[in-house]
PDB file of N, CA and C in Angstrom:
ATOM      1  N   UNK A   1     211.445 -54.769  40.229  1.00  0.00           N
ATOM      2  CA  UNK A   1     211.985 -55.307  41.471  1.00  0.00           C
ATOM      3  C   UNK A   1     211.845 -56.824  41.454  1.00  0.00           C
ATOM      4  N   UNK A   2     213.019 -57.553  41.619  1.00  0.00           N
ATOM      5  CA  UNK A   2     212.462 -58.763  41.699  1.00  0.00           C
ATOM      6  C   UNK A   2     213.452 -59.171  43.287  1.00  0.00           C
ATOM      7  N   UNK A   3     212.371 -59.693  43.692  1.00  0.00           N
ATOM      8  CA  UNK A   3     212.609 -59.707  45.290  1.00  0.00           C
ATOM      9  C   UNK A   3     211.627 -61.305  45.033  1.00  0.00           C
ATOM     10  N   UNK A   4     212.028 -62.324  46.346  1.00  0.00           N
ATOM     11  CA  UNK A   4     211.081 -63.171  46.663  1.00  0.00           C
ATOM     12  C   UNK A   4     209.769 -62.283  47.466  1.00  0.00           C
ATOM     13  N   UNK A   5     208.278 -63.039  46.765  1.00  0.00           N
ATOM     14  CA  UNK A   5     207.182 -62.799  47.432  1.00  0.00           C
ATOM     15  C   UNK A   5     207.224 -63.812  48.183  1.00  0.00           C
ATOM     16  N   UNK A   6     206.434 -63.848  49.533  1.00  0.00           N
ATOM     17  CA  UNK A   6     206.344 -64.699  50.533  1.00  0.00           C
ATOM     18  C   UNK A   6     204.674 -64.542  51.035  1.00  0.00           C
ATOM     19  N   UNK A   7     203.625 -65.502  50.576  1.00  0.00           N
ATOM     20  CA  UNK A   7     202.427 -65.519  50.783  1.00  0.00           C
ATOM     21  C   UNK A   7     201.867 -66.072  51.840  1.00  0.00           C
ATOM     22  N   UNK A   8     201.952 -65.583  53.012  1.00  0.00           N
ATOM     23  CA  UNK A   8     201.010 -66.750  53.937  1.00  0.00           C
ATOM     24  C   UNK A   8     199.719 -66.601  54.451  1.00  0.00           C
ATOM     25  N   UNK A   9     199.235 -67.880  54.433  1.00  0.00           N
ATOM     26  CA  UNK A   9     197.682 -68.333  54.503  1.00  0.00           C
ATOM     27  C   UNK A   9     197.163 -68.119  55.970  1.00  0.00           C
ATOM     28  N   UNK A  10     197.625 -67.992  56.924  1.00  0.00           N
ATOM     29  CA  UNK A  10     197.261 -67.790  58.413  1.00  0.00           C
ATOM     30  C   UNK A  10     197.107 -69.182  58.980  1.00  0.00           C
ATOM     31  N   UNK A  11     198.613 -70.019  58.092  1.00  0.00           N
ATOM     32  CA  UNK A  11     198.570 -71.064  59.179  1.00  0.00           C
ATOM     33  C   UNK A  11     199.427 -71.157  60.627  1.00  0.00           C
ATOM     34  N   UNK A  12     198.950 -71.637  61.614  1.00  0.00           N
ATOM     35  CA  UNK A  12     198.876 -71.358  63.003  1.00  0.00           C
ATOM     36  C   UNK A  12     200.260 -72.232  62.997  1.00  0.00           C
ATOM     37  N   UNK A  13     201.037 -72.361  63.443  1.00  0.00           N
ATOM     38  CA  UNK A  13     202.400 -73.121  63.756  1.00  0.00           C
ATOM     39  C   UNK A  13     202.278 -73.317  65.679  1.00  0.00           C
ATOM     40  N   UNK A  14     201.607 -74.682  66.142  1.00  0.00           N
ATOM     41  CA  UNK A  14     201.507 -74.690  67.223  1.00  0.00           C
ATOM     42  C   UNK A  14     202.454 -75.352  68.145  1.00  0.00           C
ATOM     43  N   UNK A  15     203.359 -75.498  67.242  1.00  0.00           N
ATOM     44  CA  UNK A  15     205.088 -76.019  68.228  1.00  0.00           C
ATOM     45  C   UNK A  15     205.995 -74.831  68.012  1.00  0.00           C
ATOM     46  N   UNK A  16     205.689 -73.516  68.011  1.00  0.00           N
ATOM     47  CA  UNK A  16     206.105 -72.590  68.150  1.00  0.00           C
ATOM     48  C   UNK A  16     207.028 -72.518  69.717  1.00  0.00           C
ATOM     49  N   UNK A  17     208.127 -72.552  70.118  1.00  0.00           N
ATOM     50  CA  UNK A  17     208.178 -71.899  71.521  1.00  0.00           C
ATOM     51  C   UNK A  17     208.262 -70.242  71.564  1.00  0.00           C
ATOM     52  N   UNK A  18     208.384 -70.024  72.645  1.00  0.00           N
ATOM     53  CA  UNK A  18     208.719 -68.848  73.312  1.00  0.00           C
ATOM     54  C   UNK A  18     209.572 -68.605  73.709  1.00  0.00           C
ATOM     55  N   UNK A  19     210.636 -67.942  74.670  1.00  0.00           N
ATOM     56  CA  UNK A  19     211.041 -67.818  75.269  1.00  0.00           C
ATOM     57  C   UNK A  19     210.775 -67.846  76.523  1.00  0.00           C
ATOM     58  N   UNK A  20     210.714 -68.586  77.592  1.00  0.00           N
ATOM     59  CA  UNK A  20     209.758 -68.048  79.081  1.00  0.00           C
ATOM     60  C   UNK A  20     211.409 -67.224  79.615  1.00  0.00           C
ATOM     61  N   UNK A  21     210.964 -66.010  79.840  1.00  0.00           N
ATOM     62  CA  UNK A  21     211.748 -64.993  80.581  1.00  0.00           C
ATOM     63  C   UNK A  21     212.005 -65.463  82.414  1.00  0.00           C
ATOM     64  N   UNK A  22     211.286 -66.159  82.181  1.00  0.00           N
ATOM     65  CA  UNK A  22     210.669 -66.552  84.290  1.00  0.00           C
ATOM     66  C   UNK A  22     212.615 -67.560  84.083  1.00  0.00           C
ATOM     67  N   UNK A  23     213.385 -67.970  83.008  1.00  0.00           N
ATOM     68  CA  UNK A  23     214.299 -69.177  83.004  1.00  0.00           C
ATOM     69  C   UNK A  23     215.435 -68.102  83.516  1.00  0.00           C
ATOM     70  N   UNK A  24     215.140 -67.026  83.129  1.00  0.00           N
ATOM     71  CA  UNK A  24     216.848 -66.463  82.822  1.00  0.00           C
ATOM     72  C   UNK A  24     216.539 -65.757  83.980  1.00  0.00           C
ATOM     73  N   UNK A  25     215.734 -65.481  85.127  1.00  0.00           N
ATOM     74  CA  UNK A  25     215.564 -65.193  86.151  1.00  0.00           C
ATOM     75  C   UNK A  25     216.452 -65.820  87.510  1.00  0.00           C
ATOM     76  N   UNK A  26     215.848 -67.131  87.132  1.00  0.00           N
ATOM     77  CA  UNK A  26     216.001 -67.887  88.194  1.00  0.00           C
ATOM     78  C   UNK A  26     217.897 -68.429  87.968  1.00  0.00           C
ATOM     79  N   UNK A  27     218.895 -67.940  89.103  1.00  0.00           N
ATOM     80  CA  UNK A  27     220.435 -68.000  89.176  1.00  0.00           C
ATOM     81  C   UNK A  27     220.551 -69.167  89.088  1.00  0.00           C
ATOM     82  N   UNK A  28     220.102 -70.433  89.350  1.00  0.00           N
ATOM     83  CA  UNK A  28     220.148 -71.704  88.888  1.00  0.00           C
ATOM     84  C   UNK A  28     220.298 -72.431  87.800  1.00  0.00           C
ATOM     85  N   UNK A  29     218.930 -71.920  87.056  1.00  0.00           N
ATOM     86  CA  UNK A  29     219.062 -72.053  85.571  1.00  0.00           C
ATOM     87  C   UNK A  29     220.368 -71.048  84.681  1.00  0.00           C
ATOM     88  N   UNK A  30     220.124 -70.310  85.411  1.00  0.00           N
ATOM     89  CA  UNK A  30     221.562 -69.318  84.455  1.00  0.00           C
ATOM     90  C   UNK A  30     222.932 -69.960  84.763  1.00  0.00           C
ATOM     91  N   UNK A  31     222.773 -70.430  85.501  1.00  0.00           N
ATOM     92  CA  UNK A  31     224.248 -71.401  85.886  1.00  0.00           C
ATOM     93  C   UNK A  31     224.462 -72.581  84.948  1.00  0.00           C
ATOM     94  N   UNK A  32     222.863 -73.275  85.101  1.00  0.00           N
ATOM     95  CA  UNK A  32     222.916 -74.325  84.255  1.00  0.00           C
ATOM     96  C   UNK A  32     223.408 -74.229  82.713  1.00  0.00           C
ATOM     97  N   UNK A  33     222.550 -72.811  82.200  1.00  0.00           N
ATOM     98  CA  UNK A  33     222.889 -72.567  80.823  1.00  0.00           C
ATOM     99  C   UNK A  33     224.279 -72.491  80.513  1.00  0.00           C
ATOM    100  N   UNK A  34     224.631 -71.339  81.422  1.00  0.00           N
ATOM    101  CA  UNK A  34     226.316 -70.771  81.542  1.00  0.00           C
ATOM    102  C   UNK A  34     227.189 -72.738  81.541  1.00  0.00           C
ATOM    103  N   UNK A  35     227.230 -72.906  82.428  1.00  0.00           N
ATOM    104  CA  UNK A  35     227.536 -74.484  81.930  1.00  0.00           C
ATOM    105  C   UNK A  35     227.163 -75.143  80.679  1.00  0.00           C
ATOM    106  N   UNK A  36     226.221 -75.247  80.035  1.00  0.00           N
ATOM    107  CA  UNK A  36     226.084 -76.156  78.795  1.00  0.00           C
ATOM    108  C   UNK A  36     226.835 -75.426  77.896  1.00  0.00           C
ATOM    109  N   UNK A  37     226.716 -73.602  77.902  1.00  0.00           N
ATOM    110  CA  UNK A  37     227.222 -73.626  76.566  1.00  0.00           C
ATOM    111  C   UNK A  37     228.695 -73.736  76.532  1.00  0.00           C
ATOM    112  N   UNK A  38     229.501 -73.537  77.788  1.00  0.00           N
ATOM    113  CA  UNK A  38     230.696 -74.317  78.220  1.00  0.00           C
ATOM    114  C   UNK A  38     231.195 -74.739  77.934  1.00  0.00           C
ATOM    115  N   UNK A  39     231.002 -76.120  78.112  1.00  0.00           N
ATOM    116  CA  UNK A  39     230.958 -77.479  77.857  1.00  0.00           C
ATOM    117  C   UNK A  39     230.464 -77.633  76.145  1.00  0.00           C
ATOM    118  N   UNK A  40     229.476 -77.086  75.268  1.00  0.00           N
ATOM    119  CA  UNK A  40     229.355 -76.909  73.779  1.00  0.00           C
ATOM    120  C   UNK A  40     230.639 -75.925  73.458  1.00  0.00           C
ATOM    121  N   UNK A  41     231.022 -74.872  73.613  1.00  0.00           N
ATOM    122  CA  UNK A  41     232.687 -74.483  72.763  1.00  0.00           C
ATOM    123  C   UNK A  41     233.660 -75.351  73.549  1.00  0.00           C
ATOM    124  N   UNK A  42     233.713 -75.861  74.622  1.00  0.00           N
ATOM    125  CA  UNK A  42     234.906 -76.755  74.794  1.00  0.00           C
ATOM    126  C   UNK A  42     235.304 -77.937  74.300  1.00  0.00           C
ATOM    127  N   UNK A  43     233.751 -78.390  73.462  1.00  0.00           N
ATOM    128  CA  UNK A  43     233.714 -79.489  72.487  1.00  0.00           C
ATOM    129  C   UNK A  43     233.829 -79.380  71.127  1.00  0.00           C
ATOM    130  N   UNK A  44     233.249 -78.201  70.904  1.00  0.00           N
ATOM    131  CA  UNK A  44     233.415 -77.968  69.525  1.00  0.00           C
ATOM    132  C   UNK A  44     234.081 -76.855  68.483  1.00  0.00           C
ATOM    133  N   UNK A  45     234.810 -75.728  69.609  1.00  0.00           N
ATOM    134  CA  UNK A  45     236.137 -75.084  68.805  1.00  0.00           C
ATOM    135  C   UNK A  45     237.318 -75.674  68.972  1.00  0.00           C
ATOM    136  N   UNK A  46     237.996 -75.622  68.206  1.00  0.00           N
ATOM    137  CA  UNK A  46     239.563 -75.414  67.829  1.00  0.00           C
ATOM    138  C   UNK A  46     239.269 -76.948  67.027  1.00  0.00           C
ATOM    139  N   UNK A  47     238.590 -77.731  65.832  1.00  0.00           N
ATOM    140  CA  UNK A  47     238.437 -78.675  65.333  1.00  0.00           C
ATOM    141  C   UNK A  47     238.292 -78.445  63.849  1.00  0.00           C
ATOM    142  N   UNK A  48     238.601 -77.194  63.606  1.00  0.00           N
ATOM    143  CA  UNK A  48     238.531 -77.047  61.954  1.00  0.00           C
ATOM    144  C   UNK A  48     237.549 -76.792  61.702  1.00  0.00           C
ATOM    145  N   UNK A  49     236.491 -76.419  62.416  1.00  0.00           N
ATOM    146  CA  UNK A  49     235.411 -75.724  62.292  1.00  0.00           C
ATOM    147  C   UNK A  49     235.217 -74.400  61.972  1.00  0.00           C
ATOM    148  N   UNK A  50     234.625 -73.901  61.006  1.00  0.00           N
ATOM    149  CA  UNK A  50     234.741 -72.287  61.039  1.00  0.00           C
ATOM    150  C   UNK A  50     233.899 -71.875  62.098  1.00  0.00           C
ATOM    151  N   UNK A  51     234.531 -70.489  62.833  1.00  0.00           N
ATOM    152  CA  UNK A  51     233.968 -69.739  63.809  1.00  0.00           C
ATOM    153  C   UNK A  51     232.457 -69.599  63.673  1.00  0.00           C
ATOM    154  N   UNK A  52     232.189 -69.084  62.480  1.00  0.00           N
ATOM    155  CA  UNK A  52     230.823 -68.446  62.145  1.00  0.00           C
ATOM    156  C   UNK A  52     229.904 -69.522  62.427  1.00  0.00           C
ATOM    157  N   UNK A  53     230.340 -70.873  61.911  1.00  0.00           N
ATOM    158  CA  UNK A  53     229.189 -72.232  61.853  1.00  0.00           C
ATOM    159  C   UNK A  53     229.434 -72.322  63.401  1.00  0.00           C
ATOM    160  N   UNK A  54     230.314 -72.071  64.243  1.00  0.00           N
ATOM    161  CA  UNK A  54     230.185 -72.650  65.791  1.00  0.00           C
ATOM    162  C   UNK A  54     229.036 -71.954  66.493  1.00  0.00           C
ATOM    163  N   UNK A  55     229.273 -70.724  66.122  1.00  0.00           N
ATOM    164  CA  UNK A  55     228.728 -69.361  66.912  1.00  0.00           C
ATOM    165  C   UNK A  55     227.155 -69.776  66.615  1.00  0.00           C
ATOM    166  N   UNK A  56     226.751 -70.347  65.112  1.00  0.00           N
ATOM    167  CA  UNK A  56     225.331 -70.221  64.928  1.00  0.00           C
ATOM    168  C   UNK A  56     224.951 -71.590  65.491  1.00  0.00           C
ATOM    169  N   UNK A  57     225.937 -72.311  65.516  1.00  0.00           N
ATOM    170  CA  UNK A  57     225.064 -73.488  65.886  1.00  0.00           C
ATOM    171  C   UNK A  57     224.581 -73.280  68.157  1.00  0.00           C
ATOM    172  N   UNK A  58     226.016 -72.493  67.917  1.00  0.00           N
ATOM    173  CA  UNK A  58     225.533 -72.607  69.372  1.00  0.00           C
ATOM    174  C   UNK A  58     224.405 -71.782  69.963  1.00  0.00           C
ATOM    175  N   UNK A  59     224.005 -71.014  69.312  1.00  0.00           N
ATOM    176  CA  UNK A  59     222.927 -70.124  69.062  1.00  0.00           C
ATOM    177  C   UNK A  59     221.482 -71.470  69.056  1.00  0.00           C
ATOM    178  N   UNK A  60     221.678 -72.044  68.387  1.00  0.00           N
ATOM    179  CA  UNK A  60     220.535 -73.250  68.499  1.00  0.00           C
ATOM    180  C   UNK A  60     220.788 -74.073  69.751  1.00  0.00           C
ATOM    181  N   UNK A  61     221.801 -74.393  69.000  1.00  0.00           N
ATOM    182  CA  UNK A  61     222.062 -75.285  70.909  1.00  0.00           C
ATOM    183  C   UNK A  61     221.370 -75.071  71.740  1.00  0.00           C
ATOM    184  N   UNK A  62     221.501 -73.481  72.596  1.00  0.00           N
ATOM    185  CA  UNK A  62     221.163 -72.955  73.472  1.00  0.00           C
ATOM    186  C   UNK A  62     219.604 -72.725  73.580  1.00  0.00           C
ATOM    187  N   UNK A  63     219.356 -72.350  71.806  1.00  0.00           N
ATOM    188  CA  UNK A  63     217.354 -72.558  72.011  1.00  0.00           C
ATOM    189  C   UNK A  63     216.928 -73.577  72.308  1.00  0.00           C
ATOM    190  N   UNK A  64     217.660 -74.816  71.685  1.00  0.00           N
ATOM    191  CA  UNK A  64     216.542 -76.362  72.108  1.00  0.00           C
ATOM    192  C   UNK A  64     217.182 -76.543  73.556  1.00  0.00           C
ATOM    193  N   UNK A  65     218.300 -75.766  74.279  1.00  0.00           N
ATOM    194  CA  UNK A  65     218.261 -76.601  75.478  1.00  0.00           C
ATOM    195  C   UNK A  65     217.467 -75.772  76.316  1.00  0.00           C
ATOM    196  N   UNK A  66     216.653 -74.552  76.050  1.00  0.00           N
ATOM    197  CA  UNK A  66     216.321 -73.333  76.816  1.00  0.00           C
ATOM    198  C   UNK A  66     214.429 -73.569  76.565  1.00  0.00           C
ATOM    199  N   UNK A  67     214.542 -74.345  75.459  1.00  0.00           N
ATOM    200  CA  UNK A  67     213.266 -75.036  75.154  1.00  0.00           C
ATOM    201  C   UNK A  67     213.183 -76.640  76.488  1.00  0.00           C
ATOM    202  N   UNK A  68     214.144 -76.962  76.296  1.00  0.00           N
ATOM    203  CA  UNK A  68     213.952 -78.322  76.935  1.00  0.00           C
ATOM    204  C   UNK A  68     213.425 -77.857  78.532  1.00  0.00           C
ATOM    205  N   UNK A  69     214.626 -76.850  79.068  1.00  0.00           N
ATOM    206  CA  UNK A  69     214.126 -76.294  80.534  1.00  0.00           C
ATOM    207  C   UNK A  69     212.546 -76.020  80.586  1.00  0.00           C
ATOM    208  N   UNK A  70     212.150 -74.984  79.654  1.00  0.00           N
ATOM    209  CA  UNK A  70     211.054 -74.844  79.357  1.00  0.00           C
ATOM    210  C   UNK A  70     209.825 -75.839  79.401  1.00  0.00           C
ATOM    211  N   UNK A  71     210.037 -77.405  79.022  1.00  0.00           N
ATOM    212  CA  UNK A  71     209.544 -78.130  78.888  1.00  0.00           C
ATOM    213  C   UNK A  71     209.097 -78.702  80.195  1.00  0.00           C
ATOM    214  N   UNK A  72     209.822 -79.058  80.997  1.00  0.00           N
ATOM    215  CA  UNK A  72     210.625 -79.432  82.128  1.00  0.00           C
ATOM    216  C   UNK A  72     209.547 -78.636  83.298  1.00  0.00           C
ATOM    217  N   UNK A  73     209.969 -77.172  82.824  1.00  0.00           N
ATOM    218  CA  UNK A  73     209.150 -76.540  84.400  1.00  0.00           C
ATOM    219  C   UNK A  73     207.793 -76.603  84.141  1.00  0.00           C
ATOM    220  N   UNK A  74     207.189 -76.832  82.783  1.00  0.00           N
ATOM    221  CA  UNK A  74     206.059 -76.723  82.479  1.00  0.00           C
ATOM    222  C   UNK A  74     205.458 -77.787  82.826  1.00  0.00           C
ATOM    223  N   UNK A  75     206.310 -79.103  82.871  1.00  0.00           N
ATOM    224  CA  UNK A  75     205.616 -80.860  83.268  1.00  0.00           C
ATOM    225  C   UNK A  75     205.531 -80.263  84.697  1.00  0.00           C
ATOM    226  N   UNK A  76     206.249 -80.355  85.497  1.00  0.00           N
ATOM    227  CA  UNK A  76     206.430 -80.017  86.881  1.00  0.00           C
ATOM    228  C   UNK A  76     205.045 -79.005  87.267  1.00  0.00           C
ATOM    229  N   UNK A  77     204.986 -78.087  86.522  1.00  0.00           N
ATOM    230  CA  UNK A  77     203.775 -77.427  87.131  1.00  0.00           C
ATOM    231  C   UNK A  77     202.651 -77.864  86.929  1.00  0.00           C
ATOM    232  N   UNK A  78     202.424 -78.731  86.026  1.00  0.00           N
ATOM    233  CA  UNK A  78     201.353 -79.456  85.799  1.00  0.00           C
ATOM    234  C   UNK A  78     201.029 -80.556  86.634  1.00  0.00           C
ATOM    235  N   UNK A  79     202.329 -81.263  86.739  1.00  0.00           N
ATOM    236  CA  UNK A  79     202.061 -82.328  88.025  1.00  0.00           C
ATOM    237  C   UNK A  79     201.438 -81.650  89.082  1.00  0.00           C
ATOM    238  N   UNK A  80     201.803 -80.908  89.411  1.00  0.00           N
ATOM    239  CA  UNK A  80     201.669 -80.339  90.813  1.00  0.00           C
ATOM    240  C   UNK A  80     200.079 -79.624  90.751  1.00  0.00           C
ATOM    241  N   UNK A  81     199.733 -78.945  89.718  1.00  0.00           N
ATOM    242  CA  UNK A  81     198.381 -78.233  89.517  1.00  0.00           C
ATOM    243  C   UNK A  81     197.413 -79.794  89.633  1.00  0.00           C
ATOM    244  N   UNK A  82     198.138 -80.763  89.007  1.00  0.00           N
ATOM    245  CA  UNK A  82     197.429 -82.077  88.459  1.00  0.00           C
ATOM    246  C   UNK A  82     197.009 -82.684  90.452  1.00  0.00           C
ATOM    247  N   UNK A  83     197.932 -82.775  90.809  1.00  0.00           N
ATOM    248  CA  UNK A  83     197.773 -82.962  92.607  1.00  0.00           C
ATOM    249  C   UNK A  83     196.688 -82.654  93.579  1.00  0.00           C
ATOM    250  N   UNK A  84     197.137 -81.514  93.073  1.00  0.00           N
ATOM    251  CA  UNK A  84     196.192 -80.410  93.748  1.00  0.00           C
ATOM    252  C   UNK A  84     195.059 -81.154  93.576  1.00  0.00           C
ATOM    253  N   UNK A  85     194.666 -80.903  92.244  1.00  0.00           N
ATOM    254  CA  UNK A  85     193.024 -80.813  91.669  1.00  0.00           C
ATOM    255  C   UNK A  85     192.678 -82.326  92.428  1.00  0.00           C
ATOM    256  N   UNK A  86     193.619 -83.169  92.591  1.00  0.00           N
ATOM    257  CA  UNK A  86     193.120 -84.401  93.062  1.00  0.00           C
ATOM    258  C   UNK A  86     192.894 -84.404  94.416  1.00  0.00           C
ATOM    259  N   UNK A  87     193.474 -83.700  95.300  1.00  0.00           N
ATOM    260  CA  UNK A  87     193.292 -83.644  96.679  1.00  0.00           C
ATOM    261  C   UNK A  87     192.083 -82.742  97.101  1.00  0.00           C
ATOM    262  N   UNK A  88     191.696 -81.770  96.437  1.00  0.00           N
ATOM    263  CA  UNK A  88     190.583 -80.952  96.191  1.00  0.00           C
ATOM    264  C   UNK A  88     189.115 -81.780  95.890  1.00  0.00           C
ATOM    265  N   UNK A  89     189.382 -82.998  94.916  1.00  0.00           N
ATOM    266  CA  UNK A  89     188.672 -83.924  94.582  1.00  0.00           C
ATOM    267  C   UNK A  89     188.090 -84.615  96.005  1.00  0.00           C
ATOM    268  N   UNK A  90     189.361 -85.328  96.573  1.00  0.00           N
ATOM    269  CA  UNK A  90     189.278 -85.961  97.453  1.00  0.00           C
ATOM    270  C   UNK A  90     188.429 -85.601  98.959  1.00  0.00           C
ATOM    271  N   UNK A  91     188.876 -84.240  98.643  1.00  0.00           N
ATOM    272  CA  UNK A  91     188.353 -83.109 100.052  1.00  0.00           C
ATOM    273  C   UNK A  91     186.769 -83.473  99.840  1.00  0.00           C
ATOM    274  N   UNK A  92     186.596 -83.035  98.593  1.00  0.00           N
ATOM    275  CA  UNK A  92     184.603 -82.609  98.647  1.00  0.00           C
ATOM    276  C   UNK A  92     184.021 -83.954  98.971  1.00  0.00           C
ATOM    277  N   UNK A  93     184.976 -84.954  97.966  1.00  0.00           N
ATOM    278  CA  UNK A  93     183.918 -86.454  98.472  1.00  0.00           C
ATOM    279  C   UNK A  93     184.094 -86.755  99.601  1.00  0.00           C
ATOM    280  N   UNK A  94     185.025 -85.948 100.382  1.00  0.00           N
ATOM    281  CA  UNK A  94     184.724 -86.922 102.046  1.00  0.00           C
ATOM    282  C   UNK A  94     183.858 -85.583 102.924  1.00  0.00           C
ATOM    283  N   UNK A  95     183.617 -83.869 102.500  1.00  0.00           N
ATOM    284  CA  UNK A  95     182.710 -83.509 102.443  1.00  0.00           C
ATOM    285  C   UNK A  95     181.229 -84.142 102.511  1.00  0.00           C
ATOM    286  N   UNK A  96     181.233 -84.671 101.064  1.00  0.00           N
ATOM    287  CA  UNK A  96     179.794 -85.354 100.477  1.00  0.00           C
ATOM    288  C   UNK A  96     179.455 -86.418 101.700  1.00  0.00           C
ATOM    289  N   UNK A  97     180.199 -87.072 101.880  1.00  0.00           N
ATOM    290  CA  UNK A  97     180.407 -88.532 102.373  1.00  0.00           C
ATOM    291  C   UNK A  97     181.101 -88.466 103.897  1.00  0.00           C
ATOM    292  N   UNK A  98     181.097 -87.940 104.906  1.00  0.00           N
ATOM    293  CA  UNK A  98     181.763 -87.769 105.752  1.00  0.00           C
ATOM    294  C   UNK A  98     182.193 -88.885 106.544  1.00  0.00           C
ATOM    295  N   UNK A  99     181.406 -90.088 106.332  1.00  0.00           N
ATOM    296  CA  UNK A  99     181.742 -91.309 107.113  1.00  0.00           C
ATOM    297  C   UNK A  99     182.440 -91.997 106.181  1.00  0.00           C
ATOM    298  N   UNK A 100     183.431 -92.005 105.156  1.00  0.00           N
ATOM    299  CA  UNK A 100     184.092 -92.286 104.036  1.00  0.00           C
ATOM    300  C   UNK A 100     185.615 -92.620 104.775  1.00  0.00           C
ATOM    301  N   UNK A 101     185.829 -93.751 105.142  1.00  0.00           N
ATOM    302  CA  UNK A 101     186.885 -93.781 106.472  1.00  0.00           C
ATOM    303  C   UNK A 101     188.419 -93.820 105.096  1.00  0.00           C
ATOM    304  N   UNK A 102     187.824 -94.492 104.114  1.00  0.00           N
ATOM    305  CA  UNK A 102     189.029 -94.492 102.967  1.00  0.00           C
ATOM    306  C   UNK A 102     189.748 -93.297 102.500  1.00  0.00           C
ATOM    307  N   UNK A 103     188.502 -92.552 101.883  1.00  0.00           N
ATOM    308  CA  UNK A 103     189.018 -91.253 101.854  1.00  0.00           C
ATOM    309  C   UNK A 103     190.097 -90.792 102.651  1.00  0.00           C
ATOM    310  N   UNK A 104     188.905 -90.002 103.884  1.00  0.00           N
ATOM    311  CA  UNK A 104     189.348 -89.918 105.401  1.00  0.00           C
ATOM    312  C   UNK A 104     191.106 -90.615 105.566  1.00  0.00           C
ATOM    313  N   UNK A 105     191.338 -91.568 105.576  1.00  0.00           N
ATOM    314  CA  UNK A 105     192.566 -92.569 105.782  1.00  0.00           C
ATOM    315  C   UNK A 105     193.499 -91.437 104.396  1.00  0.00           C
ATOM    316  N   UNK A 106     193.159 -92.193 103.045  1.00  0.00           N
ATOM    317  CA  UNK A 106     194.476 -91.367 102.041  1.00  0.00           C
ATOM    318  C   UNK A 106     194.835 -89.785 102.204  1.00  0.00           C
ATOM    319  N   UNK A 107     193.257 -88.775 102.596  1.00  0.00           N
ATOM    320  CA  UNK A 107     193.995 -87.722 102.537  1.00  0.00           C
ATOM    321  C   UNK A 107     194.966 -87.400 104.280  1.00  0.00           C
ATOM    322  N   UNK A 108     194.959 -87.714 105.174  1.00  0.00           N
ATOM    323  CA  UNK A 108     195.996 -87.776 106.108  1.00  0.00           C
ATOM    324  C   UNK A 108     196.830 -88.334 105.493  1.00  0.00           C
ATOM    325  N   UNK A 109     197.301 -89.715 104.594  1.00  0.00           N
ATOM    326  CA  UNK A 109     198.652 -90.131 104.610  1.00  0.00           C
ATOM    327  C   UNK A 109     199.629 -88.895 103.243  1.00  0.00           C
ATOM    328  N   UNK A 110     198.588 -88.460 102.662  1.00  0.00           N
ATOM    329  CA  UNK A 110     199.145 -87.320 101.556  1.00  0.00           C
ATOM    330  C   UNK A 110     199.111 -85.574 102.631  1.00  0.00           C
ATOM    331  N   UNK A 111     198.930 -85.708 102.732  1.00  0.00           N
ATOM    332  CA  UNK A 111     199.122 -84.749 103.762  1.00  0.00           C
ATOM    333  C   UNK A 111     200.207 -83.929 104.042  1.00  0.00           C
ATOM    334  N   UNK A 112     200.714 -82.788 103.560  1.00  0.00           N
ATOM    335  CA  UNK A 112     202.398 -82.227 104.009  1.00  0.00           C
ATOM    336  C   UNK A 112     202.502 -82.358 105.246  1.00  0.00           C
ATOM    337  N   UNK A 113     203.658 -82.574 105.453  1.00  0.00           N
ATOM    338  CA  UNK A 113     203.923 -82.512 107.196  1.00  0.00           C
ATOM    339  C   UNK A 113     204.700 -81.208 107.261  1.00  0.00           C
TER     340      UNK A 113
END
């Protein structure tokens, strides 16, 4: 049999994505996608391109832009976890400190209304 062997060492590949399933949920993002890839065959069939190379590329296309969303909701939740933890911060030291009029003062002006 001669077949390629393929040996791997158990190295970790940590820019791996995923898929997050939570994208194709949300009718927004599916709109968005439904639009890009759109707009990718309206740019790039009927140019002498063979079918097969369109189809695969758009196949990527669609991962790095499904990666990028990905990217995107993941900053966003971090900001926001990142917030939090700071207003939580803010809470205990005027806890600690109750005559802390600074504190006291920023967390009212951050404050949801």
């Amino acid at each position: 049999m001669n077949g390629i062997k393929i040996l791997t060492l158990g190295i970790y590949a940590p820019n791996t994505e995923k898929l997050n399933e939570y994208i194709l949920k949300k009718e927004e993002m599916i709109q968005q996608c439904k639009r890009k890839l759109r707009e990718y065959f309206e740019d790039n069939l009927g140019k002498g391109t063979p079918l097969n190379t369109v189809w695969d590329a758009s196949k990527a296309f669609m991962r790095g832009h499904l990666i990028r969303l990905n990217k995107e909701m993941r900053k966003k939740k971090q900001a926001k976890t990142q917030k939090l933890l700071e207003e939580i911060k803010k809470e205990r030291e005027l806890k600690q400190k109750p005559d802390c009029r600074e504190t006291l003062t920023t967390l009212e002006q951050n404050k949801p209304k």
